[in-house]
Protein backbone atom coordinates (compact mmCIF):
# COMPACT_ATOMS: atom_id res chain seq x y z
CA UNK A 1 0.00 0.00 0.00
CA UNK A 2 1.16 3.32 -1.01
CA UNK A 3 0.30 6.13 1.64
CA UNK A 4 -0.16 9.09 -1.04
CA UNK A 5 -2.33 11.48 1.25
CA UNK A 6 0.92 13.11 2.19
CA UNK A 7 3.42 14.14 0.19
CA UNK A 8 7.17 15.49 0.39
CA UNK A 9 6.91 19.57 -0.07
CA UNK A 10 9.49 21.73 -1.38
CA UNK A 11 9.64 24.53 1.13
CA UNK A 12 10.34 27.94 0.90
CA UNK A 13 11.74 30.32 3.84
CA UNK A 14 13.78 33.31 3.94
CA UNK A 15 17.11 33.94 3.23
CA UNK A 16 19.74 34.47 6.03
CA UNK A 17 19.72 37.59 7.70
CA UNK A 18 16.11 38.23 7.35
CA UNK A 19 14.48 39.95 10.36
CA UNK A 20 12.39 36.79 11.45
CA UNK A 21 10.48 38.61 13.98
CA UNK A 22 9.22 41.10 11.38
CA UNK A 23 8.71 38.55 8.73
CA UNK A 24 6.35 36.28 10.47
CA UNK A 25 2.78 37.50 11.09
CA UNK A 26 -0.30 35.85 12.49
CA UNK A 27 -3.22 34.36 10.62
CA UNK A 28 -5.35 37.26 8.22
CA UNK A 29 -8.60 36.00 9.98
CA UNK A 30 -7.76 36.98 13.56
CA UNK A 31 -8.25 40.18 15.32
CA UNK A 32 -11.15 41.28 12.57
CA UNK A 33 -12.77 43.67 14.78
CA UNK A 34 -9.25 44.92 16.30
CA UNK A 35 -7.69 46.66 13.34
CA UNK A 36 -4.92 48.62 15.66
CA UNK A 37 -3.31 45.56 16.13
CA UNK A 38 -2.81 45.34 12.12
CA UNK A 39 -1.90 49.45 12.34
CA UNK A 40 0.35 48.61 15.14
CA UNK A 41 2.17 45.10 13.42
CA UNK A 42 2.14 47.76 10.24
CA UNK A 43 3.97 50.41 11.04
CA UNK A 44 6.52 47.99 13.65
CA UNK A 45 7.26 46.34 10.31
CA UNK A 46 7.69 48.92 7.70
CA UNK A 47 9.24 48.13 4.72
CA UNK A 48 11.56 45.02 5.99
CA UNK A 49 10.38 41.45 4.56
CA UNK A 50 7.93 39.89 5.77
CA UNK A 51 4.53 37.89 5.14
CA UNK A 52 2.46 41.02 6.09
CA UNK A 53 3.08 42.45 2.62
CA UNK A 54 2.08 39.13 1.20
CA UNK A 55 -1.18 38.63 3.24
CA UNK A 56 -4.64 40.57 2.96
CA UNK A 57 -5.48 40.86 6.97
CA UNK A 58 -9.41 40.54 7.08
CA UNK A 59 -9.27 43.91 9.55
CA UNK A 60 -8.58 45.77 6.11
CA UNK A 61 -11.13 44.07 3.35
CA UNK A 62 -13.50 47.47 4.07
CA UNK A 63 -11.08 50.00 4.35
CA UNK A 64 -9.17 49.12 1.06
CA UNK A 65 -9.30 48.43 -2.65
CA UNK A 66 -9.62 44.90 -2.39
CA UNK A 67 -8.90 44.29 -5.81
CA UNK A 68 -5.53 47.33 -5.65
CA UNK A 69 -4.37 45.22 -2.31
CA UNK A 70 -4.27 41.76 -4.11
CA UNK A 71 -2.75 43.64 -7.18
CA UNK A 72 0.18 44.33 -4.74
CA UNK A 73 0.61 41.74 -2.65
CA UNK A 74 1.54 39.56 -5.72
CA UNK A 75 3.89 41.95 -6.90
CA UNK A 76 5.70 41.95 -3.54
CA UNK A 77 5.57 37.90 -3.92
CA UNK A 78 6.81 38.02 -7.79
CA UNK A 79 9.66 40.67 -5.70
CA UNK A 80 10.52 38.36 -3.03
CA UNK A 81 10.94 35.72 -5.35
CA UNK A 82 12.83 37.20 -7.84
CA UNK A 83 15.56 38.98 -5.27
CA UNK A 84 16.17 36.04 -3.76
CA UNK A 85 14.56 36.91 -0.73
CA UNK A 86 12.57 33.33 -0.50
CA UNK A 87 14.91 30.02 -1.33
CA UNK A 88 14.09 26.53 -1.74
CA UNK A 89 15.06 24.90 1.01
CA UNK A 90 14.73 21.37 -0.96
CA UNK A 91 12.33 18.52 -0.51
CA UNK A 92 11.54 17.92 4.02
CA UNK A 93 8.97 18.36 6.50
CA UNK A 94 9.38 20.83 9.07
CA UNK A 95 9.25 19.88 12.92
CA UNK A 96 8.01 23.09 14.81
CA UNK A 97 8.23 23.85 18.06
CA UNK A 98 5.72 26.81 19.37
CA UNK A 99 5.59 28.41 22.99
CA UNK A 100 3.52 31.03 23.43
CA UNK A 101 2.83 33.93 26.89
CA UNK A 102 -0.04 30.96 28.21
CA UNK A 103 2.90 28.79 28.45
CA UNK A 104 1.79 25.89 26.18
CA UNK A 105 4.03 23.77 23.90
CA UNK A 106 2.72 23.10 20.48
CA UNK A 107 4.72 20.35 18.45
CA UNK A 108 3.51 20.02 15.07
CA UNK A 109 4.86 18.93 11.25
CA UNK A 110 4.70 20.64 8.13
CA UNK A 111 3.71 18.72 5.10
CA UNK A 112 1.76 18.84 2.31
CA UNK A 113 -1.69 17.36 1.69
CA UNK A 114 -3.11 16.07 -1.65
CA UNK A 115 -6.34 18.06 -1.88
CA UNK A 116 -7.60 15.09 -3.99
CA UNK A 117 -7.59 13.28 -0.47
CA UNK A 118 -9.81 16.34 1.02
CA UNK A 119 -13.49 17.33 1.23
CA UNK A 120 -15.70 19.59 3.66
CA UNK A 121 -18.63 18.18 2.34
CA UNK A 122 -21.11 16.03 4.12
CA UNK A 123 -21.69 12.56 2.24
CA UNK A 124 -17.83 12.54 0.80
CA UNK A 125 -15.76 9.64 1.62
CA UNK A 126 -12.52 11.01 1.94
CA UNK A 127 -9.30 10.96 4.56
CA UNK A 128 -9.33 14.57 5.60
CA UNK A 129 -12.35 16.30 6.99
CA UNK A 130 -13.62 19.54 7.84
CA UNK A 131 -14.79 19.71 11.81
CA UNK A 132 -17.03 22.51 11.28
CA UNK A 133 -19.18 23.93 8.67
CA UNK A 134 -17.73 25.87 5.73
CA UNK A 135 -19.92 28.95 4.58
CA UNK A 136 -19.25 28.68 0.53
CA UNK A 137 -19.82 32.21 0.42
CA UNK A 138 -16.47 32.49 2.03
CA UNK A 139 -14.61 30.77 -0.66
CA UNK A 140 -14.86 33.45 -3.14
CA UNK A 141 -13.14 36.54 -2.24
CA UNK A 142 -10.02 33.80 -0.74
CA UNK A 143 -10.07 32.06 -3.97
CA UNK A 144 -9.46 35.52 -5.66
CA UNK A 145 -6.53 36.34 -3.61
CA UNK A 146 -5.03 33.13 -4.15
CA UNK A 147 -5.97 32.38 -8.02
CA UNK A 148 -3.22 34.34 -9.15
CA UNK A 149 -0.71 34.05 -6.71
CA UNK A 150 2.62 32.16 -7.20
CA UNK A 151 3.20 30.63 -4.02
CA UNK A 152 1.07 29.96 -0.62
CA UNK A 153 1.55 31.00 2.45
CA UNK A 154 -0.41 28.23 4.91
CA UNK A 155 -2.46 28.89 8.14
CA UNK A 156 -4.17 25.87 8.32
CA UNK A 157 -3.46 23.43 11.18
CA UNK A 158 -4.59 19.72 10.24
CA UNK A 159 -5.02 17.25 13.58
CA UNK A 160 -4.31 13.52 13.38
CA UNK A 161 -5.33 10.80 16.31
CA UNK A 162 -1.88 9.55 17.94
CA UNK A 163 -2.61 8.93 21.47
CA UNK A 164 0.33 6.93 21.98
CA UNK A 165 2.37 9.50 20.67
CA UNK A 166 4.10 7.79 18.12
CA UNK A 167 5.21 9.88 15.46
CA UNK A 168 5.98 13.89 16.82
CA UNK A 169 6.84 13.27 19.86
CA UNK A 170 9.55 10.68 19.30
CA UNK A 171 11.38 13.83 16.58
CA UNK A 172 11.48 16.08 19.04
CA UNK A 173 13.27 13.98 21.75
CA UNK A 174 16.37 13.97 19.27
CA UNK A 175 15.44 17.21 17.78
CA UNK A 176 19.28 18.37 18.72
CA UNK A 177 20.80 16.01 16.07
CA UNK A 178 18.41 17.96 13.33
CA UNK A 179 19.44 20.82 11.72
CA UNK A 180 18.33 23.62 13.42
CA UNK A 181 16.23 26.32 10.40
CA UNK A 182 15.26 29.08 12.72
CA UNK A 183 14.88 30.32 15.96
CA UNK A 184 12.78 33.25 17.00
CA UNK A 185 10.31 35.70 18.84
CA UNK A 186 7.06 35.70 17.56
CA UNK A 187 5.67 39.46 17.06
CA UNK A 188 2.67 41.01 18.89
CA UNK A 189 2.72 38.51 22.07
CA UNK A 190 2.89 35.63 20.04
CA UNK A 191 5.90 33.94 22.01
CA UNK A 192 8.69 32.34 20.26
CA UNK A 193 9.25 29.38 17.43
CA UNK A 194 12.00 27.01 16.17
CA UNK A 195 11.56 24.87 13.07
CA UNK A 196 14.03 21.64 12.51
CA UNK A 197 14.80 19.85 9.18
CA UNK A 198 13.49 16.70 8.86
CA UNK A 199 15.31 15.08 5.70
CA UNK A 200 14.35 11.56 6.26
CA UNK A 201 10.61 11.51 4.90
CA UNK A 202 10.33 8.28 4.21
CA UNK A 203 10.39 7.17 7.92
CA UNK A 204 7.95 9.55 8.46
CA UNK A 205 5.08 8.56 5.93
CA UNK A 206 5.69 5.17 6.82
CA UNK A 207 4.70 5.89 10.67
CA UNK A 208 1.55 8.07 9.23
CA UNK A 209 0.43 5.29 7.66
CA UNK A 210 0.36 2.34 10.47
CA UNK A 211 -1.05 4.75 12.18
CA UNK A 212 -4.03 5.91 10.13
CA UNK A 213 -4.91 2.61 8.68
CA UNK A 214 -6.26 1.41 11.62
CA UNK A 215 -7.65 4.77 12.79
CA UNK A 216 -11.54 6.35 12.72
CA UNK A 217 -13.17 4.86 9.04
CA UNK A 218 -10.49 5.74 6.99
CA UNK A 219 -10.44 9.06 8.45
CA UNK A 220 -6.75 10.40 8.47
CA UNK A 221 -6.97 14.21 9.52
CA UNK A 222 -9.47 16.56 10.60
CA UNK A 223 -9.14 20.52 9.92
CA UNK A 224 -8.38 21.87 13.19
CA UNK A 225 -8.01 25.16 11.84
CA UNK A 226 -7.97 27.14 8.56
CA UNK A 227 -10.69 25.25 7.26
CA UNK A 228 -11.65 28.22 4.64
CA UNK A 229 -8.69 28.35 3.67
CA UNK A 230 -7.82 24.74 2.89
CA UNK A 231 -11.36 24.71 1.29
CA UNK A 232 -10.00 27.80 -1.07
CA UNK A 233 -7.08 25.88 -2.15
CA UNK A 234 -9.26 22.40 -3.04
CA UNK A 235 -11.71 25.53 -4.54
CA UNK A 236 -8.31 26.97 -6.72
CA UNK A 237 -7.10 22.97 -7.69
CA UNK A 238 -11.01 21.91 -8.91
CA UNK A 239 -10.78 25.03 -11.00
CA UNK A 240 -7.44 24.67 -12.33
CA UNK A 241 -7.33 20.82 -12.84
CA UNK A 242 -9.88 20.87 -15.73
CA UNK A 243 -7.43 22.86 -17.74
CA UNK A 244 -4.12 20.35 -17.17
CA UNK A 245 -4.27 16.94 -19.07
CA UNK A 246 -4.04 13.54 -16.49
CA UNK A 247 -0.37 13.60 -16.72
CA UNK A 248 -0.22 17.36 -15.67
CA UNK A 249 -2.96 17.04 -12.97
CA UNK A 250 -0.52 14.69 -11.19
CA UNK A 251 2.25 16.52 -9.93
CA UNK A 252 1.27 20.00 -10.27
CA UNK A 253 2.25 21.83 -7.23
CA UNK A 254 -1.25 23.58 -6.57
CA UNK A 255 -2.90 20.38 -5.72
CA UNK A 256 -0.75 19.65 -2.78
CA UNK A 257 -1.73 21.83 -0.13
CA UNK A 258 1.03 23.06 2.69
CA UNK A 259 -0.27 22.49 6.22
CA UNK A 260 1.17 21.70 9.64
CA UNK A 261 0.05 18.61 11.30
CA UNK A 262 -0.81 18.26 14.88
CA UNK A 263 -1.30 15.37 17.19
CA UNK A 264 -4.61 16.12 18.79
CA UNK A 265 -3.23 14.85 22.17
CA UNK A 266 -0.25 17.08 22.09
CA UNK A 267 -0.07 18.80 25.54
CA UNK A 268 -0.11 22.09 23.91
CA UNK A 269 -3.77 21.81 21.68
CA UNK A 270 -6.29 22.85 23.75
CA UNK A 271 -9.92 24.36 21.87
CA UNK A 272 -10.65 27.59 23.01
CA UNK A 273 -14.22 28.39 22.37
CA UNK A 274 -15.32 30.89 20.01
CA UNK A 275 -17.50 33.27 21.26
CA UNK A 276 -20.26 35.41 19.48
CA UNK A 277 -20.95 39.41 19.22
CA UNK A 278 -24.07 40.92 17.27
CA UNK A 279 -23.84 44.28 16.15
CA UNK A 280 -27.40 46.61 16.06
CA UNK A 281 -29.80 44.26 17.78
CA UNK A 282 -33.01 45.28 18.95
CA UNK A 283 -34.27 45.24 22.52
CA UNK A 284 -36.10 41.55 22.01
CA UNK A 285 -33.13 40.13 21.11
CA UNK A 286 -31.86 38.87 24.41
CA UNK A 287 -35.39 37.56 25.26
CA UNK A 288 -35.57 35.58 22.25
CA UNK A 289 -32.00 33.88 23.11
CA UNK A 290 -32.84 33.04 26.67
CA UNK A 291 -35.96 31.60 26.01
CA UNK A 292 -34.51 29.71 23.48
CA UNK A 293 -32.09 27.87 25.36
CA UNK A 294 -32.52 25.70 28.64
CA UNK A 295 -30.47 23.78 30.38
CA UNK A 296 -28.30 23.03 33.36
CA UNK A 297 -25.40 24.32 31.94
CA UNK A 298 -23.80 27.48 33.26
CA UNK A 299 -20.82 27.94 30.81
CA UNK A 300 -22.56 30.72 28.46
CA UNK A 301 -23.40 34.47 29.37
CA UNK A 302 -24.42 37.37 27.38
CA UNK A 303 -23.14 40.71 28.12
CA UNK A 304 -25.00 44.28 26.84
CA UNK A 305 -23.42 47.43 27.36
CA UNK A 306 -26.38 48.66 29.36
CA UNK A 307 -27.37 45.81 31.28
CA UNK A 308 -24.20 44.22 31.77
CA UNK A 309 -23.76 40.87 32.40
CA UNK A 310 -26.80 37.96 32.56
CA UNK A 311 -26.64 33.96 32.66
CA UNK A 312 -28.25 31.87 30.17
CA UNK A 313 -29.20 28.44 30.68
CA UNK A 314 -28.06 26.23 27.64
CA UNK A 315 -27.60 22.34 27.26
CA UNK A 316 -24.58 20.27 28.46
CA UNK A 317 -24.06 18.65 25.66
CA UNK A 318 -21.70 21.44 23.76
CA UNK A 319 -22.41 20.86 20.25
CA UNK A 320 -25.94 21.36 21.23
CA UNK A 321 -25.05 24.31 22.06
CA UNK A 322 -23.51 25.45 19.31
CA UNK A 323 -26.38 24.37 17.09
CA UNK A 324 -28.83 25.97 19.06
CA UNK A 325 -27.09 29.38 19.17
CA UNK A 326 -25.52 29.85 15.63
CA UNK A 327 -29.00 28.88 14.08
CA UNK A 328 -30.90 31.41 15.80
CA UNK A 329 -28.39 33.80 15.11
CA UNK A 330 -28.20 32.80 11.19
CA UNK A 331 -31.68 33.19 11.39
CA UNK A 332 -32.04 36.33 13.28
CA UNK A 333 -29.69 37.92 10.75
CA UNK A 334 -31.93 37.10 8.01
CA UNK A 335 -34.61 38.45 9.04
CA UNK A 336 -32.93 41.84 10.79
CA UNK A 337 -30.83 42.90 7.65
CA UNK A 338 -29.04 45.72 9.44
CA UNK A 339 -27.54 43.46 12.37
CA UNK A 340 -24.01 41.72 12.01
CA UNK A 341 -22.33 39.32 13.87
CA UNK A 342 -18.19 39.04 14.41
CA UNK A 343 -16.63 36.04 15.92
CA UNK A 344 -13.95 36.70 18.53
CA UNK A 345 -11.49 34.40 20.31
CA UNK A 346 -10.96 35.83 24.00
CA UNK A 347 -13.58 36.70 26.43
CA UNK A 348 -11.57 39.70 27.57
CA UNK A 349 -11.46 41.17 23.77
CA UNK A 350 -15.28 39.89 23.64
CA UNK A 351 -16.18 42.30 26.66
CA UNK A 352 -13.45 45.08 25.64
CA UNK A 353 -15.32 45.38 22.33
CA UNK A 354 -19.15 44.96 23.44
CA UNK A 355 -18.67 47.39 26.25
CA UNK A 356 -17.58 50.01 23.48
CA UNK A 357 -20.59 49.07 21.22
CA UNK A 358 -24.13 49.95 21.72
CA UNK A 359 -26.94 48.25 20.84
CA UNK A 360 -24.96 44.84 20.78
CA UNK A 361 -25.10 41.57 22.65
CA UNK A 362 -21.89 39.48 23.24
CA UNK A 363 -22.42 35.76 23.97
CA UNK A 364 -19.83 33.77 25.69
CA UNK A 365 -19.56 30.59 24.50
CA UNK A 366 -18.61 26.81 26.02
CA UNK A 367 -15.32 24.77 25.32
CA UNK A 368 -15.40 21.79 23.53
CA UNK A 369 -13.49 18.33 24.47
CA UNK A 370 -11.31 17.15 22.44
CA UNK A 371 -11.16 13.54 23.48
CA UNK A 372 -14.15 12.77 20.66
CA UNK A 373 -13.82 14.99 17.82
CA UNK A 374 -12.20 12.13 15.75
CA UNK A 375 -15.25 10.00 17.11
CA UNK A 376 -17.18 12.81 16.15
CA UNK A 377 -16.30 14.12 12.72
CA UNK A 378 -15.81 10.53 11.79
CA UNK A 379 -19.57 10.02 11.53
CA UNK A 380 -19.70 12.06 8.87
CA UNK A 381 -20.97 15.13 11.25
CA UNK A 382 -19.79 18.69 11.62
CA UNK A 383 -19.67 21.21 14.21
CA UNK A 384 -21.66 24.55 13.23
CA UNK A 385 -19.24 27.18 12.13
CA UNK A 386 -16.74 28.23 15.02
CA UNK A 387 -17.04 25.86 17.27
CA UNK A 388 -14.31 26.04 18.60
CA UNK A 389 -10.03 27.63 18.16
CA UNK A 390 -7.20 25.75 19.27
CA UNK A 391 -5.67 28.24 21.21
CA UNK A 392 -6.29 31.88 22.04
CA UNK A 393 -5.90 34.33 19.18
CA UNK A 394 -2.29 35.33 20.14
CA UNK A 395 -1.39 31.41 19.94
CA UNK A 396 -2.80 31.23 16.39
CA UNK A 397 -0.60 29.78 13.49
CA UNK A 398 1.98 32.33 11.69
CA UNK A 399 2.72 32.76 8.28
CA UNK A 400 6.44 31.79 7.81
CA UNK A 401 7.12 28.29 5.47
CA UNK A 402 5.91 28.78 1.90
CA UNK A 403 5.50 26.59 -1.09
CA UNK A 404 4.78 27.00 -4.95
CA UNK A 405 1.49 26.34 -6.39
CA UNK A 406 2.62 27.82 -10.15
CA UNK A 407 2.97 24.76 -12.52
């Protein structure tokens, strides 16, 4: 049996010298509803190299010309590339080691995926799987940032079942014979990184797949996080693919998707809910919600700027939860065309941001376990639409390994 789901990547990073702090920057979906800290990471950054001038941060989608912003972040790409700026650091995986200011370890690997092996839709039988819902509509404006682009720059955190720790864990206990490919603080709070060399491959697809035959239905990874954005790039290869001839469709380096892989029982993943805020409610809103839910559970609130702080009652079971609060949100939004709704990571942001907005409504959401999302996703179900965020916001992925997706 050939294990083809993953395949070898040929990575790009900077070249030597290159301010690494400046050059790595967070994820372009966090912090939507914050855009100082994109001002702030702007003007710390300048003009050096670095993936901000290669990104479109969602903070900015209103306040530019969307269409202007892609035009130049693919010239600063087609720049980079052609001053030498990013090099091929040859055919490996990546072993990454990320700490961040909550002081949690996150081991994961970075490999590429073949988006062949990949669906988010219900129904599909397929070895990687979305864990929540993917809004289509979300696809579009991503798949226009990335159709013409030369390389990509991945977010997306994919989580494989290893409870006895059989295939990261035993890397980074002789991580000191690897060579060592950087070394850094992480900007804006986002604590520090080192990424190791991993040259022998082989070994490593070999473990992947003992482990995965055996493992949830033929179910290899689930999307922890990214999931529009892997869902962009299967979007970009469907598109592409009918163009290229068999023979072309099967090497060409857009339908192997970059990702780092994460054992879900790594000490350092831990889901962070995802909590709620709806802009321009009116005053029936919270009534509606509360007498919605019941239940013993104690773990949600909703927060008003003039009435503070009230309980809600909602089930124990969490994706119940979820279910019961994003649909009557989804439909409250339909029928109240002037309302919005922004989905935040931290409670403290969640409270900075509703206290500072009228006529809004914050809900704090539950945590999900972890122990049965593979259990879980494997039944062909999927979580409503942020569920849940492995890790705070500051402890999301950073742009920093690149790979080609020009044939």
């Amino acid at each position: 049996m050939s294990f083809t789901t993953i395949r070898v990547p040929h990575i790009l990073l900077p070249k030597k010298g290159t301010d690494m702090t400046a050059y790595a920057v967070i994820a372009c979906d966090q912090f939507t509803s914050q855009k100082k800290y994109w001002d702030d990471l702007k003007q710390m950054i300048g003009d050096k190299p670095s993936t901000f001038h290669m990104i479109f941060p969602e903070a900015y989608l209103e306040s530019f010309d969307n269409k202007q912003y892609i035009k130049e972040i693919n010239k600063n790409i087609e720049q980079y590339l052609a001053n030498g700026i990013l090099e091929d650091i040859g055919p490996c995986f990546i072993l990454v080691e990320r700490t961040t200011a909550y002081n949690t370890r996150r081991l994961g690997l970075i490999l590429a995926i073949d988006l062949e092996d990949y669906s988010y839709k219900r129904g599909t039988k397929c070895s990687i799987k979305a864990s929540e819902a993917t809004i289509e509509e979300r696809i579009p404006p991503r798949l226009e940032i990335r159709q013409d682009a030369p390389i990509e720059l991945p977010h997306t955190l994919l989580l494989f079942d290893d409870p006895n720790k059989t295939i990261v864990e035993p890397l980074y206990e002789k991580k000191m014979s690897l060579p060592l490919l950087y070394d850094f603080d992480l900007n804006q709070n986002g604590g520090h990184i080192r990424g190791y060399k991993i040259e022998d491959t082989k070994t490593i697809i070999d473990l992947f797949e003992q482990l995965c035959i055996k493992n949830n239905n033929g179910l290899n990874f689930i999307v922890g996080d990214g999931n529009h954005s892997l869902a962009t790039a299967k979007a970009h290869w469907e598109k592409l693919k009918v163009q290229l001839s068999p023979r072309e469709q099967e090497n060409h380096p857009a339908r192997f998707a970059l990702v780092e892989a994460n054992n879900v029982y790594d000490e350092g993943i831990n889901f962070e809910p995802i909590h709620r805020i709806i802009y321009h409610v009116d005053p029936n809103f919270e009534k509606k919600l509360q007498k919605l839910c019941d239940g013993p559970s104690r773990e949600c609130y909703i927060f008003d700027k003039i009435n503070g702080k009230k309980v809600i009652k909602t089930p124990l079971n969490v994706a119940n939860t979820y279910k019961i609060i994003q649909t009557f949100i989804d439909e409250y939004l339909q029928n109240n065309p002037q309302s919005s709704v922004d989905y935040i990571h931290d409670e403290s942001s969640l409270l900075n941001i509703a206290k500072q907005k009228s006529n809004s409504v914050a809900i704090k959401m539950p945590a999900l376990g972890k122990n049965d999302i593979f259990a879980f996703v494997s039944q062909d179900a999927v979580l409503p639409r942020k569920s849940f965020s492995m890790g705070h916001a500051s402890e999301k992925r950073y742009y920093l390994e690149a790979k080609s997706i020009r044939g």
